[in-house]
PDB file of N, CA and C in Angstrom:
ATOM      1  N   UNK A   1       0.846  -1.162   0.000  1.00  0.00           N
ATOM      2  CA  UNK A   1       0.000   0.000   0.000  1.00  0.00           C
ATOM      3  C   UNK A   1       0.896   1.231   0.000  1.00  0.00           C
ATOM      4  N   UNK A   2       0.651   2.251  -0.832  1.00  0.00           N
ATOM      5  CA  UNK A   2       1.274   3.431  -0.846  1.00  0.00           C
ATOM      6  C   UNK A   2       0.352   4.328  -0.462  1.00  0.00           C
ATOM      7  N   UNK A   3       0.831   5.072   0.536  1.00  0.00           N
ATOM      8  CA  UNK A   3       0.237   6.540   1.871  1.00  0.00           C
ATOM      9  C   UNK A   3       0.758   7.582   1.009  1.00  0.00           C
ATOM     10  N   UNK A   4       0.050   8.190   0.444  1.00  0.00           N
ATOM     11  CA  UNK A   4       0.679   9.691   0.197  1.00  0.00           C
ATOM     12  C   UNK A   4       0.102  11.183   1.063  1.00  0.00           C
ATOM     13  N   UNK A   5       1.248  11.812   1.084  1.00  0.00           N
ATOM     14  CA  UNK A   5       0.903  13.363   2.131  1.00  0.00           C
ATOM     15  C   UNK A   5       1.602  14.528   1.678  1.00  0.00           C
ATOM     16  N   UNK A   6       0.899  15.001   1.655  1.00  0.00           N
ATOM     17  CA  UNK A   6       1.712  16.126   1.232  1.00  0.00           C
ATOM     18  C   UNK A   6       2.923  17.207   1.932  1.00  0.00           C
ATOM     19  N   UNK A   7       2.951  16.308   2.720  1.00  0.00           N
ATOM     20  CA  UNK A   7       4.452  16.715   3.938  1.00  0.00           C
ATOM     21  C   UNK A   7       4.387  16.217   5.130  1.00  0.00           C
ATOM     22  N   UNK A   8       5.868  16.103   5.821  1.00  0.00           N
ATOM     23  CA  UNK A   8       5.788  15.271   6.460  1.00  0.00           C
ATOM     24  C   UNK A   8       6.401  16.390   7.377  1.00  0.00           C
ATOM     25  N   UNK A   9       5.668  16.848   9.063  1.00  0.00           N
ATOM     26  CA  UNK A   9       6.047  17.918   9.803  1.00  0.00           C
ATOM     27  C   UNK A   9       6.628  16.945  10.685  1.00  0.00           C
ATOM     28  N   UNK A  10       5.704  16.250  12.169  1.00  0.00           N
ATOM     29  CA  UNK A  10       6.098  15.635  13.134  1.00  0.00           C
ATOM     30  C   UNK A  10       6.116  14.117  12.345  1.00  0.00           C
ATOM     31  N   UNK A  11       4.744  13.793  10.998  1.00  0.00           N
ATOM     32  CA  UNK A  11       5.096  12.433  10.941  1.00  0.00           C
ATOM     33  C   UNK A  11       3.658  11.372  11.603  1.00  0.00           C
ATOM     34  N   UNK A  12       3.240  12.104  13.103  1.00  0.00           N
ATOM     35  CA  UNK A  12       2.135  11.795  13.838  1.00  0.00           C
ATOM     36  C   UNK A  12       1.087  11.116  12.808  1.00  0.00           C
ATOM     37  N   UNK A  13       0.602  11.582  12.010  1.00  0.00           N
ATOM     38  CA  UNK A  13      -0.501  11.035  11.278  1.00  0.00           C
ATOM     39  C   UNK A  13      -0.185  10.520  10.443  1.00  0.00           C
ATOM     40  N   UNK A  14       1.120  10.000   9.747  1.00  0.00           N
ATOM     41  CA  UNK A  14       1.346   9.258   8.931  1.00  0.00           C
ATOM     42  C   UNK A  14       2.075   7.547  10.000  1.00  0.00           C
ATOM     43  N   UNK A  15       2.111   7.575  11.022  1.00  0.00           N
ATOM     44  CA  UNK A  15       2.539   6.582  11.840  1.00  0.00           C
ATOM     45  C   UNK A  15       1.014   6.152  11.961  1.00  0.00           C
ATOM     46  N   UNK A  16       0.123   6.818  12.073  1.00  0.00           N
ATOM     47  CA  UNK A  16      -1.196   6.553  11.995  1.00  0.00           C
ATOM     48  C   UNK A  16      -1.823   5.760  11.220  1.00  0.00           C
ATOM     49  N   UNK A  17      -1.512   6.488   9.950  1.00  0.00           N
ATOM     50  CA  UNK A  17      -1.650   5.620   8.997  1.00  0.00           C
ATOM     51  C   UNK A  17      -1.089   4.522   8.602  1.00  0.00           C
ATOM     52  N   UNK A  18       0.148   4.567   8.823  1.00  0.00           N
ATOM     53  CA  UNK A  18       0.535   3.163   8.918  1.00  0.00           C
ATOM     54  C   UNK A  18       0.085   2.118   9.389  1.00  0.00           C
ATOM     55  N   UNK A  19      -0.265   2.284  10.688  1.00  0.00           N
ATOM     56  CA  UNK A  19      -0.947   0.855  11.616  1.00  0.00           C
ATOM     57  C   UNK A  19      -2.182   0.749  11.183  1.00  0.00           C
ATOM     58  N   UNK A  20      -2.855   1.727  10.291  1.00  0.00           N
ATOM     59  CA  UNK A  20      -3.776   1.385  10.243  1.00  0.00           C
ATOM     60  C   UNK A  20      -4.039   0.573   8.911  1.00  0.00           C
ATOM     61  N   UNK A  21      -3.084   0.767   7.781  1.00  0.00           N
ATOM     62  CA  UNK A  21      -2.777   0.234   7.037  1.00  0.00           C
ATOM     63  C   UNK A  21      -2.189  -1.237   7.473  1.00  0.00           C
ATOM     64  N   UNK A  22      -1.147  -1.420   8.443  1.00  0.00           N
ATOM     65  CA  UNK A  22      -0.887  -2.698   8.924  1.00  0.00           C
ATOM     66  C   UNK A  22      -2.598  -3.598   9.467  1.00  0.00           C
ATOM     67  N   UNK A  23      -3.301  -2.774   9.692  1.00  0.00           N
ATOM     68  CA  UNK A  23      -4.132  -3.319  10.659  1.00  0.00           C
ATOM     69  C   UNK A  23      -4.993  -3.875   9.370  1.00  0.00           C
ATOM     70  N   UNK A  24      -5.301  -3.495   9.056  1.00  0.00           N
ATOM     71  CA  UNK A  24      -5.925  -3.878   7.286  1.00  0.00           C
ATOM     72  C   UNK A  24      -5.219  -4.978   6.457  1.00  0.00           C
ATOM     73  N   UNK A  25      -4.208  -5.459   7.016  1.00  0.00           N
ATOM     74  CA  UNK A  25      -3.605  -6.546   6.268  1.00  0.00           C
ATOM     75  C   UNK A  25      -2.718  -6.165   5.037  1.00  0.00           C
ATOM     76  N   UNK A  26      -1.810  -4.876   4.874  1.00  0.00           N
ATOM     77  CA  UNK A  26      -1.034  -4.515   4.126  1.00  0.00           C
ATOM     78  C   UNK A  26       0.125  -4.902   4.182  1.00  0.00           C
ATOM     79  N   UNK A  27       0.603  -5.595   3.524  1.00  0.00           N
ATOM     80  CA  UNK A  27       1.902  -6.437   3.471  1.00  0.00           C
ATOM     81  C   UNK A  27       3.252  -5.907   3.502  1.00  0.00           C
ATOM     82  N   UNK A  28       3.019  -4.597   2.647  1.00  0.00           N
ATOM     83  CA  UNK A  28       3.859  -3.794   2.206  1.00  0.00           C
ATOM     84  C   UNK A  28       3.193  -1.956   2.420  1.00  0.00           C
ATOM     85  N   UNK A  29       4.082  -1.500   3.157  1.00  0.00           N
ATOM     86  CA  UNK A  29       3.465  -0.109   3.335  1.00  0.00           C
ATOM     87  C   UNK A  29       5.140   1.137   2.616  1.00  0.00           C
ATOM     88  N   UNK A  30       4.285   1.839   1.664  1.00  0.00           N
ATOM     89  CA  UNK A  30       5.206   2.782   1.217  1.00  0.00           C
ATOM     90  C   UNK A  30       4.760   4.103   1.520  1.00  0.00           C
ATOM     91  N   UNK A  31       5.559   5.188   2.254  1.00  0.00           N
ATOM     92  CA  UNK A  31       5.384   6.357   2.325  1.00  0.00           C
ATOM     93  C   UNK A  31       5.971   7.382   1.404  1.00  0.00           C
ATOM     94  N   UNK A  32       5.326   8.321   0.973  1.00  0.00           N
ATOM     95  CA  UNK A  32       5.836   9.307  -0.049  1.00  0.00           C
ATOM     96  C   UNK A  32       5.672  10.664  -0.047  1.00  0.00           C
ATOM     97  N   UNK A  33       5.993  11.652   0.099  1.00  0.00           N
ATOM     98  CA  UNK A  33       6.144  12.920   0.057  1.00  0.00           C
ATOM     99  C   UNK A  33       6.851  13.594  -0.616  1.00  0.00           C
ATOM    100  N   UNK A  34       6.348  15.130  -0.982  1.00  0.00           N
ATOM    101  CA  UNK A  34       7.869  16.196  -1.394  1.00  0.00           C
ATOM    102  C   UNK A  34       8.279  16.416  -0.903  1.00  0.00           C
ATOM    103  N   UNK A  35       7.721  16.684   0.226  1.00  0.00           N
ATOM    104  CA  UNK A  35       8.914  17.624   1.907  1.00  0.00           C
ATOM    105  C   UNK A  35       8.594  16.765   2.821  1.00  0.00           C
ATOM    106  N   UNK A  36       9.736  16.955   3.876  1.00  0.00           N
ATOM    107  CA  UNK A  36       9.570  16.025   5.219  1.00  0.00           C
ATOM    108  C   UNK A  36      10.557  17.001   5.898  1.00  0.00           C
ATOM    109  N   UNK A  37      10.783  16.393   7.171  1.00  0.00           N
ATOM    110  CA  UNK A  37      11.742  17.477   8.301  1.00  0.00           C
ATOM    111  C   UNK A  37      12.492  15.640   7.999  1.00  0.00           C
ATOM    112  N   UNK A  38      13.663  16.327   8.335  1.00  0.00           N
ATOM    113  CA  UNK A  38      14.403  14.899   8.358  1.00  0.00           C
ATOM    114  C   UNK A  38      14.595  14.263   9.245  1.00  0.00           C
ATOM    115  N   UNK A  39      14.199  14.393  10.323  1.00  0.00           N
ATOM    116  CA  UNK A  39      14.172  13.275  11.961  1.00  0.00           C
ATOM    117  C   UNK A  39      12.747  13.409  11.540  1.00  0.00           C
ATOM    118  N   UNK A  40      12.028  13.371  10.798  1.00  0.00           N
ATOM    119  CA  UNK A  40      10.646  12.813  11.403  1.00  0.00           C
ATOM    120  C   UNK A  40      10.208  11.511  10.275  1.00  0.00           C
ATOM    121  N   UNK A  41      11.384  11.614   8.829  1.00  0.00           N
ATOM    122  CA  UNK A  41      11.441  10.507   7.788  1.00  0.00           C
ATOM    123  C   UNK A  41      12.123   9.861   8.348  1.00  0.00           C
ATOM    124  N   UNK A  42      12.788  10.138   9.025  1.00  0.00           N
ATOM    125  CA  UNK A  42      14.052   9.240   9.868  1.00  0.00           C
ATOM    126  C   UNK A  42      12.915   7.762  10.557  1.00  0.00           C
ATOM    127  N   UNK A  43      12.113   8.893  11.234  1.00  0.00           N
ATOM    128  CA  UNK A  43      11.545   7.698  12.636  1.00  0.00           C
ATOM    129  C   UNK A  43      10.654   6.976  11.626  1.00  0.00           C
ATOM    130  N   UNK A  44       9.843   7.668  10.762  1.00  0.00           N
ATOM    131  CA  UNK A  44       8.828   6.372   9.805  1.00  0.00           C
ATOM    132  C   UNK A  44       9.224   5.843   9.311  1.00  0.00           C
ATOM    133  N   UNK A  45      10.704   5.457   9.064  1.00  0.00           N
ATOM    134  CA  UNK A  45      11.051   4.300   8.298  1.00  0.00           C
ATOM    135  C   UNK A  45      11.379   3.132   9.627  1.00  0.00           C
ATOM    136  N   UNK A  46      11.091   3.331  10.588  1.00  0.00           N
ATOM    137  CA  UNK A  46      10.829   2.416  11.761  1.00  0.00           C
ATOM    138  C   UNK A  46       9.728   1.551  11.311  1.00  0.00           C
ATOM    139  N   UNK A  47       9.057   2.164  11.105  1.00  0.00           N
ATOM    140  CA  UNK A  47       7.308   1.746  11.058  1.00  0.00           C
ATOM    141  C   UNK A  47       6.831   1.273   9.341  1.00  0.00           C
ATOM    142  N   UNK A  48       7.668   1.985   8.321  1.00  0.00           N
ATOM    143  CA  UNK A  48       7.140   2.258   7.307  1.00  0.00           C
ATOM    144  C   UNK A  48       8.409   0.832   6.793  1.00  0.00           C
ATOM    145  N   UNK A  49       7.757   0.323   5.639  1.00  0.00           N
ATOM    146  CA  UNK A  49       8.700  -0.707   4.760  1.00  0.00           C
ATOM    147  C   UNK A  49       9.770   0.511   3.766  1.00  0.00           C
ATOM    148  N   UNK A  50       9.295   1.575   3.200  1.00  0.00           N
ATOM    149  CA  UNK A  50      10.041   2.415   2.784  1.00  0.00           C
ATOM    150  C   UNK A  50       9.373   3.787   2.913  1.00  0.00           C
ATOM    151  N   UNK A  51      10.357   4.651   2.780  1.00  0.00           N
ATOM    152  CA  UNK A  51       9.726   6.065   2.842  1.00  0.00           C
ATOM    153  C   UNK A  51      10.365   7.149   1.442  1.00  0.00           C
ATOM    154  N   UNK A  52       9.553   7.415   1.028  1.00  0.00           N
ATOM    155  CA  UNK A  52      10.122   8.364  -0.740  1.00  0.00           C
ATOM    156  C   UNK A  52      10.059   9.598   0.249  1.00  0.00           C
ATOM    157  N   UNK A  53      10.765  10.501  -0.202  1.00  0.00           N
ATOM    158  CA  UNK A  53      11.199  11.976   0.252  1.00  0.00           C
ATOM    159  C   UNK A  53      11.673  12.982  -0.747  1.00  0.00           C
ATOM    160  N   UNK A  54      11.088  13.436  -1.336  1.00  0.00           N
ATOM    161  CA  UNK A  54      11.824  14.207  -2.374  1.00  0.00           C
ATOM    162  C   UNK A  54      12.916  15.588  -1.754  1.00  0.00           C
ATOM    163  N   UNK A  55      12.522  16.012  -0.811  1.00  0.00           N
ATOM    164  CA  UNK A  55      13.439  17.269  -0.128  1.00  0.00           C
ATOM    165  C   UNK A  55      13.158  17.172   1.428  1.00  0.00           C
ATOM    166  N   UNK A  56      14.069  16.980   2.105  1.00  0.00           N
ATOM    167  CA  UNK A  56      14.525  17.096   3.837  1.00  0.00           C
ATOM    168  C   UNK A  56      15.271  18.846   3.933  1.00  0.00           C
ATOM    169  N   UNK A  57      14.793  19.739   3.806  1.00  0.00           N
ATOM    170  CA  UNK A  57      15.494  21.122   3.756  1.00  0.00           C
ATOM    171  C   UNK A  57      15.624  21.471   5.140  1.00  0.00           C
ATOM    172  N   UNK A  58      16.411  22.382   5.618  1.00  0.00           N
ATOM    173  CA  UNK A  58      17.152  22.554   6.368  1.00  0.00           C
ATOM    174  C   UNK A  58      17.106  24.122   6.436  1.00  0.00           C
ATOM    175  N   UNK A  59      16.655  24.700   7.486  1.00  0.00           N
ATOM    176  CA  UNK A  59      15.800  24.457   8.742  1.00  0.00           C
ATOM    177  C   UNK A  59      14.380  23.840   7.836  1.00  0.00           C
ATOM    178  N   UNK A  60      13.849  22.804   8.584  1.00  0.00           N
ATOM    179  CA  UNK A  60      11.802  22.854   7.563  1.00  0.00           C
ATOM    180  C   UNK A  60      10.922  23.701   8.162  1.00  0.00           C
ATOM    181  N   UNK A  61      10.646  23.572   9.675  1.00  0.00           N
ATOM    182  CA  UNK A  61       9.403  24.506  10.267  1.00  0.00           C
ATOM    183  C   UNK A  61       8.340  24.002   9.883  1.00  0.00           C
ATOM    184  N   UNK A  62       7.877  24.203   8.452  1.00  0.00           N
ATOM    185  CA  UNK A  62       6.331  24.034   8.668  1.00  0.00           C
ATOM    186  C   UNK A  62       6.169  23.483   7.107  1.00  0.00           C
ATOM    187  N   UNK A  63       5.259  22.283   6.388  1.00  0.00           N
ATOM    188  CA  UNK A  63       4.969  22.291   5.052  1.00  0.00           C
ATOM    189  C   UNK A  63       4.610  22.985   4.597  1.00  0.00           C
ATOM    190  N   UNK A  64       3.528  23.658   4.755  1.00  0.00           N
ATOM    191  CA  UNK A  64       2.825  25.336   3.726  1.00  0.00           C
ATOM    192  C   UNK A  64       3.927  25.617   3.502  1.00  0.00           C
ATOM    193  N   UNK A  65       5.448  26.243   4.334  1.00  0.00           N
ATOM    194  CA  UNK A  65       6.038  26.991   3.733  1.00  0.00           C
ATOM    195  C   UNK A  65       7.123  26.457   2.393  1.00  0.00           C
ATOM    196  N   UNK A  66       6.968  25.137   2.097  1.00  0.00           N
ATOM    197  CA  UNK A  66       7.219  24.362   0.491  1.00  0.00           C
ATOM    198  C   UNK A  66       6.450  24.600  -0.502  1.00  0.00           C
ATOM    199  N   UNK A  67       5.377  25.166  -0.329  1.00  0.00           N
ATOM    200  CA  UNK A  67       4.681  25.488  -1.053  1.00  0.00           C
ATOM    201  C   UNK A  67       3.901  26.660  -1.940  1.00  0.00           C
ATOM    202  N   UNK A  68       4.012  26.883  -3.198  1.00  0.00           N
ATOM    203  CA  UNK A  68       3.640  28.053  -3.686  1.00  0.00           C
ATOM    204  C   UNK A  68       2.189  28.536  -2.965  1.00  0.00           C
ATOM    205  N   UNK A  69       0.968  27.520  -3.097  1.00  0.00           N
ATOM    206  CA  UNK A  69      -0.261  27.975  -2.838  1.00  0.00           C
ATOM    207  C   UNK A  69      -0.636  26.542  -2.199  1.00  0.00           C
ATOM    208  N   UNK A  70      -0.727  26.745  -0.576  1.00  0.00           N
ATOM    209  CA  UNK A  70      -1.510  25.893   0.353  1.00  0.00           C
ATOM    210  C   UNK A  70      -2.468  26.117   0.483  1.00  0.00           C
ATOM    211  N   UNK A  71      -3.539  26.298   0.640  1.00  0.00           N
ATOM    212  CA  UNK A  71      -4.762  26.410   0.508  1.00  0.00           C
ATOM    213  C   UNK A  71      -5.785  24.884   1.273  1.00  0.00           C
ATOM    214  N   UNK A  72      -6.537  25.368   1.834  1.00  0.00           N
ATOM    215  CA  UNK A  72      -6.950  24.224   2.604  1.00  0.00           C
ATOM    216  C   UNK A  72      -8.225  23.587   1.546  1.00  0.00           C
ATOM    217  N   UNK A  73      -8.458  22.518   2.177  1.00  0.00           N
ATOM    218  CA  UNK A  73      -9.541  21.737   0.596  1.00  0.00           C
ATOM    219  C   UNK A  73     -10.277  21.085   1.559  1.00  0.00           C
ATOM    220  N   UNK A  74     -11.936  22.079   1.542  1.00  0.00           N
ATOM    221  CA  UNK A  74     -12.962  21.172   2.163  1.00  0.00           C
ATOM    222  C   UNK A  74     -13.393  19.583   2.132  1.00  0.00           C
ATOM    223  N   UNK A  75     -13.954  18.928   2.995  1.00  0.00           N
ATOM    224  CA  UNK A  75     -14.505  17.849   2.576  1.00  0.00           C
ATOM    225  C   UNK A  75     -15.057  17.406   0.847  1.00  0.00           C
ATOM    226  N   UNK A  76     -16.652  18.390   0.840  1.00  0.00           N
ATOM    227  CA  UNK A  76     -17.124  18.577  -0.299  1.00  0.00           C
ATOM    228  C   UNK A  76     -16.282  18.591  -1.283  1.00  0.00           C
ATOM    229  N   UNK A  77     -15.033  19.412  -1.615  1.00  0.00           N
ATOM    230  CA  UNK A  77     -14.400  19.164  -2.727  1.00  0.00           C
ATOM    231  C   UNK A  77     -13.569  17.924  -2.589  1.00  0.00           C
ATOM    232  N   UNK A  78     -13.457  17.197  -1.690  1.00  0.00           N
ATOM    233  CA  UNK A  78     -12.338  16.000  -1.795  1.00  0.00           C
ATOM    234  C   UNK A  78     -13.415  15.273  -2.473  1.00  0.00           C
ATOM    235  N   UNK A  79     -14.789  15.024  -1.671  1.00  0.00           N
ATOM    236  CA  UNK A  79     -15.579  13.934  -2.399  1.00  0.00           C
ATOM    237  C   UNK A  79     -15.990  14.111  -3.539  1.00  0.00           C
ATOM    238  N   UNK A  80     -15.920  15.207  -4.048  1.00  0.00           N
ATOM    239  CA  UNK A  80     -16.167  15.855  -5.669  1.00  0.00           C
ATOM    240  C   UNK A  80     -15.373  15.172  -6.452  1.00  0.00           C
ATOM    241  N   UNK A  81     -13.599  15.280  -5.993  1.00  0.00           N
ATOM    242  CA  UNK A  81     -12.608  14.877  -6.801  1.00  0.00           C
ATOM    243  C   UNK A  81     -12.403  13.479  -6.590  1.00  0.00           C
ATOM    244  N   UNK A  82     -12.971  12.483  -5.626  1.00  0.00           N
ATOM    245  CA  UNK A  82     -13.332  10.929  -5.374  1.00  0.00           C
ATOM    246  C   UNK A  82     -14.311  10.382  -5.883  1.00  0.00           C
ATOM    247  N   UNK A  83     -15.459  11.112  -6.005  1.00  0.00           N
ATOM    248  CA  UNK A  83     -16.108  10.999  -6.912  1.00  0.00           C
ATOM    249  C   UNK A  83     -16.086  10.783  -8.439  1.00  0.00           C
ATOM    250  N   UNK A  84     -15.022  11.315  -9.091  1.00  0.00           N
ATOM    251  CA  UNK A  84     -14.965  11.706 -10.566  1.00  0.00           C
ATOM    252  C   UNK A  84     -14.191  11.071 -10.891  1.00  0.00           C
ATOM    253  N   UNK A  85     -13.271  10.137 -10.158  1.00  0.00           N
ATOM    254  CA  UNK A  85     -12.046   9.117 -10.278  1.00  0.00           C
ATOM    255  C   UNK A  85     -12.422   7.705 -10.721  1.00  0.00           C
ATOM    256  N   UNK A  86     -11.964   7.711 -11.904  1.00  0.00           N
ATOM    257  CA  UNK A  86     -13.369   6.180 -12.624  1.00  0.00           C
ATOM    258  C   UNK A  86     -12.621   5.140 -11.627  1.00  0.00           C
ATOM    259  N   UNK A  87     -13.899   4.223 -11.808  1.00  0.00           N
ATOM    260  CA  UNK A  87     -13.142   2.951 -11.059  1.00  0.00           C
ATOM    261  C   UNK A  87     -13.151   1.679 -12.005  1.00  0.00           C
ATOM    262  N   UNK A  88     -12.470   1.865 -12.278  1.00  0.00           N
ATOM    263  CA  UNK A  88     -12.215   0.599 -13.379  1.00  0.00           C
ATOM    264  C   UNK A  88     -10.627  -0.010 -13.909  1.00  0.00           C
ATOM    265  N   UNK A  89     -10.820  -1.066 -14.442  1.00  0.00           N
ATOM    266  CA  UNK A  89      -9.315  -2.069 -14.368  1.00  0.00           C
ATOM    267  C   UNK A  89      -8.820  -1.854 -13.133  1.00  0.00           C
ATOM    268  N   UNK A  90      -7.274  -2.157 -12.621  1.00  0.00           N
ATOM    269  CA  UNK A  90      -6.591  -2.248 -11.587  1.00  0.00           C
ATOM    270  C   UNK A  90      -6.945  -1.388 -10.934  1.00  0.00           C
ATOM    271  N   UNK A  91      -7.530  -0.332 -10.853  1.00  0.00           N
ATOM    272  CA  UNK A  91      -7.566   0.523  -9.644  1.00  0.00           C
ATOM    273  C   UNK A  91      -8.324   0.470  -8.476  1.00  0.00           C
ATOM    274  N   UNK A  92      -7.707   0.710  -7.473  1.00  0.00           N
ATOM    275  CA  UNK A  92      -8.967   0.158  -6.147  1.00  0.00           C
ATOM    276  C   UNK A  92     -10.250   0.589  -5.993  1.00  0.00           C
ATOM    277  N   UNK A  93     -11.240   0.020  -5.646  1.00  0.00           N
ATOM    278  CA  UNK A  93     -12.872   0.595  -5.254  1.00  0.00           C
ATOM    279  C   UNK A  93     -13.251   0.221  -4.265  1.00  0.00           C
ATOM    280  N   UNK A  94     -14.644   0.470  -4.021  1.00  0.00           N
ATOM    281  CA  UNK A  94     -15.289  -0.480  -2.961  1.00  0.00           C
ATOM    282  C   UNK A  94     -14.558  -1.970  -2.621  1.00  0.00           C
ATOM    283  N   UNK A  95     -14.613  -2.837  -3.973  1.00  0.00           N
ATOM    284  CA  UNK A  95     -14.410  -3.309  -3.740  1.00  0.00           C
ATOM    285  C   UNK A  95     -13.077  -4.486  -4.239  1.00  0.00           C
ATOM    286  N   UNK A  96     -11.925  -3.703  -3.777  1.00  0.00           N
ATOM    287  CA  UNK A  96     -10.796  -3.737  -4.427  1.00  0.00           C
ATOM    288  C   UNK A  96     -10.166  -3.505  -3.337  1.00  0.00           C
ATOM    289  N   UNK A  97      -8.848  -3.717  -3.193  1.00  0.00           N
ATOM    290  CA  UNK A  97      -8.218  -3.357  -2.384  1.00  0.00           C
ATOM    291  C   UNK A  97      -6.618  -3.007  -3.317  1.00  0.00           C
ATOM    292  N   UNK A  98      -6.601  -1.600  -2.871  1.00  0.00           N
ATOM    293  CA  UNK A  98      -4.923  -0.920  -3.767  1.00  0.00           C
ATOM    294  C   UNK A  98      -3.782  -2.153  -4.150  1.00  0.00           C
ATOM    295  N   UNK A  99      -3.166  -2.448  -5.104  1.00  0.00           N
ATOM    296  CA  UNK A  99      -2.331  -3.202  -5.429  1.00  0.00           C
ATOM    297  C   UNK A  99      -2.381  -4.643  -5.030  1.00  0.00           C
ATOM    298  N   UNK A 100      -3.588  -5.284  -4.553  1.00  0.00           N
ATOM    299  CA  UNK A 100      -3.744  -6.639  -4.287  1.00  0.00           C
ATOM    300  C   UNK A 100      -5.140  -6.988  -5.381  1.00  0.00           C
ATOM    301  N   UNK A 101      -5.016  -7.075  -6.572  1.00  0.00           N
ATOM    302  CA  UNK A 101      -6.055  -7.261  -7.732  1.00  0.00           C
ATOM    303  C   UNK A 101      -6.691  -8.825  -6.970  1.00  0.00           C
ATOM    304  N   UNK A 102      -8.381  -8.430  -6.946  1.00  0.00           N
ATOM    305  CA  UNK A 102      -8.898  -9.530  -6.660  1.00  0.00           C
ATOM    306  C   UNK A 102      -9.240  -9.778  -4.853  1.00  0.00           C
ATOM    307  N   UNK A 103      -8.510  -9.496  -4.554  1.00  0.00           N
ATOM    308  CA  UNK A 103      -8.714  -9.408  -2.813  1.00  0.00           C
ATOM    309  C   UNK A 103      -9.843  -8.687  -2.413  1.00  0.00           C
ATOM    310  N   UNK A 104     -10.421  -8.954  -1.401  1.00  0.00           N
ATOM    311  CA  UNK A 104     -11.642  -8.502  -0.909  1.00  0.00           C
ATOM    312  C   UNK A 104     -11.079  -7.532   0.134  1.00  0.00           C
ATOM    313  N   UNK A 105     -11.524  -6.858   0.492  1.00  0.00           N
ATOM    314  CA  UNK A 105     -11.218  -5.915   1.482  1.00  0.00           C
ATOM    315  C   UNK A 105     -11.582  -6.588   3.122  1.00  0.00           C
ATOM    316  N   UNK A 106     -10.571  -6.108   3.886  1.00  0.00           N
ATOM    317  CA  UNK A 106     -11.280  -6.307   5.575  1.00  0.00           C
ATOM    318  C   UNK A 106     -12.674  -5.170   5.415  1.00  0.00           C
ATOM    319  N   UNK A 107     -13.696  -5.995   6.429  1.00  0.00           N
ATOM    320  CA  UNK A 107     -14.366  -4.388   6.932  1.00  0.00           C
ATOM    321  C   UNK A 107     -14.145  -3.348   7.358  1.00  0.00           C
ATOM    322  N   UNK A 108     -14.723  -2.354   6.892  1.00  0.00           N
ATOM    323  CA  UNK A 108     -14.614  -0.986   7.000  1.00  0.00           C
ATOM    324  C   UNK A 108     -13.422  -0.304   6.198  1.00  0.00           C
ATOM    325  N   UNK A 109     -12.485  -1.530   5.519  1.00  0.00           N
ATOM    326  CA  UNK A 109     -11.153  -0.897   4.870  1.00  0.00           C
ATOM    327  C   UNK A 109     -11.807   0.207   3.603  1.00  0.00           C
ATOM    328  N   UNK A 110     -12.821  -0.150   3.171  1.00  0.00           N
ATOM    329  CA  UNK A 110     -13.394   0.808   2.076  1.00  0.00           C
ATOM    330  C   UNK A 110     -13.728   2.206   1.966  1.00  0.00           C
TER     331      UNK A 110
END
């Protein structure tokens, strides 16, 4: 399973995600980002099978500030843009589970 975030500050909610991804029966957990603070990619590769990092910059402070335009994104528009995401061939759905073609999902993994 691959977690994507769009930065990685303390890390907290992507350790989150991890177990919860472990807890779901993910065999393989990959983390990925553009920015991270670098002791906090450090500690998820404890937890994580691998971690992608495109930039550890020095001082980090905060993700917004990697970014041209942060802007926060309501619910409504996430399910707009989940919505409009076909589900068809390999890609996961209801009832699919990400990169395991054919597998049924645990409950509630959907």
């Amino acid at each position: 399973m691959v977690i994507v975030d769009d930065g990685i500050a303390t890390g907290a909610t992507l350790r989150a995600a991890i177990q919860a991804a472990r807890t779901q029966g993910a065999r393989r957990v990959v983390v990925a980002a553009p920015v991270a603070a670098r002791e906090s990619a450090d500690r998820l590769r404890e937890s994580a099978d691998e971690v992608v990092v495109l930039a550890t910059p020095e001082p980090f402070f905060a993700v917004g500030l990697w970014y041209r335009h942060f802007e926060a994104v309501d619910d409504r528009e996430i399910e707009a843009l989940l919505a409009a995401v076909p589900r068809t061939g390999d890609q996961a759905g209801p009832d699919r589970v990400a990169g395991e073609p054919g597998r049924e999902p645990t409950p509630g993994s959907s």
